[in-house]
Protein backbone atom coordinates (compact mmCIF):
# COMPACT_ATOMS: atom_id res chain seq x y z
CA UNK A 1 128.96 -13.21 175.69
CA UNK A 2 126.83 -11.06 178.37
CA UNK A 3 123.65 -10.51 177.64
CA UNK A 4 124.25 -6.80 177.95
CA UNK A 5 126.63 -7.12 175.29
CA UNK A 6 123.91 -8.69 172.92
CA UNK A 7 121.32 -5.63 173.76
CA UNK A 8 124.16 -2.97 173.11
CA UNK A 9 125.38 -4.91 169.98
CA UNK A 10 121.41 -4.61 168.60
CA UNK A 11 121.08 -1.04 169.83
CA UNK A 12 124.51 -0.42 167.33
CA UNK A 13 123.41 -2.42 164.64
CA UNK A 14 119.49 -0.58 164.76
CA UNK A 15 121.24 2.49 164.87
CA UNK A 16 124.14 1.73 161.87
CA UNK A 17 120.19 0.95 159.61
CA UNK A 18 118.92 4.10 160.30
CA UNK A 19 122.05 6.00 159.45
CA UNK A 20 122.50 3.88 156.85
CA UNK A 21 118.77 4.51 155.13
CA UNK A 22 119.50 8.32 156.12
CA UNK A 23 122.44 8.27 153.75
CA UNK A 24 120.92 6.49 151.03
CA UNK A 25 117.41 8.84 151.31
CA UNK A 26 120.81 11.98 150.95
CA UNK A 27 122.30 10.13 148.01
CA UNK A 28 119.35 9.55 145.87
CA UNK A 29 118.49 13.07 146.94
CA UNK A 30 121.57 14.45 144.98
CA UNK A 31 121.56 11.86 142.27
CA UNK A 32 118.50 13.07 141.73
CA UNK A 33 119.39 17.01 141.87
CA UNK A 34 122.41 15.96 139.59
CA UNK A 35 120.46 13.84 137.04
CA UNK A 36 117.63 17.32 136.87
CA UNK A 37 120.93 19.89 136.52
CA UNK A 38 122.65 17.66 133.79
CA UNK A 39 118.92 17.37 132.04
CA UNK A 40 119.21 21.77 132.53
CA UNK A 41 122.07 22.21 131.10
CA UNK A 42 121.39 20.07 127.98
CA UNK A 43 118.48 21.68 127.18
CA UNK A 44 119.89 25.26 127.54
CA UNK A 45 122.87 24.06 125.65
CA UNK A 46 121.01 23.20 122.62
CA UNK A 47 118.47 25.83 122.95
CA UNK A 48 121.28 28.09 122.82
CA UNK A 49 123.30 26.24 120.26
CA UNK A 50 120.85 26.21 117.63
CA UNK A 51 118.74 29.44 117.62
CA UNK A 52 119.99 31.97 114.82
CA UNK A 53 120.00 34.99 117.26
CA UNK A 54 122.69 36.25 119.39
CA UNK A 55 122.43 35.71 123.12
CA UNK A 56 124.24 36.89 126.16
CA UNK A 57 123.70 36.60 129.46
CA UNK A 58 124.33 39.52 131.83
CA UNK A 59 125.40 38.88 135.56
CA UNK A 60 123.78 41.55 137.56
């Protein structure tokens, strides 16, 4: 193998980490906006589940 073939396989393989770790930072990202919307709608659910009043909600 050339050795210009070993720099440009490193400069692929650096980049392929950092895209890599920029994809994990985006997945964790919406995990985490997932997990916090599921936790929402729970709460809201049995707010609204168990209070004796009526509610609606109006859509402006």
């Amino acid at each position: 193998m050339c050795e210009g073939s070993i720099q440009t396989i490193e400069l692929l393989e650096e980049e392929l980490r950092r895209v890599n770790e920029a994809l994990q930072r985006e997945i964790a990202g919406r995990e985490e906006a997932e997990k916090q919307a599921l936790q929402n709608e729970t709460k809201y659910r049995l707010l609204l589940n168990n209070i004796p009043q009526k509610v609606f909600y109006k859509d402006r």
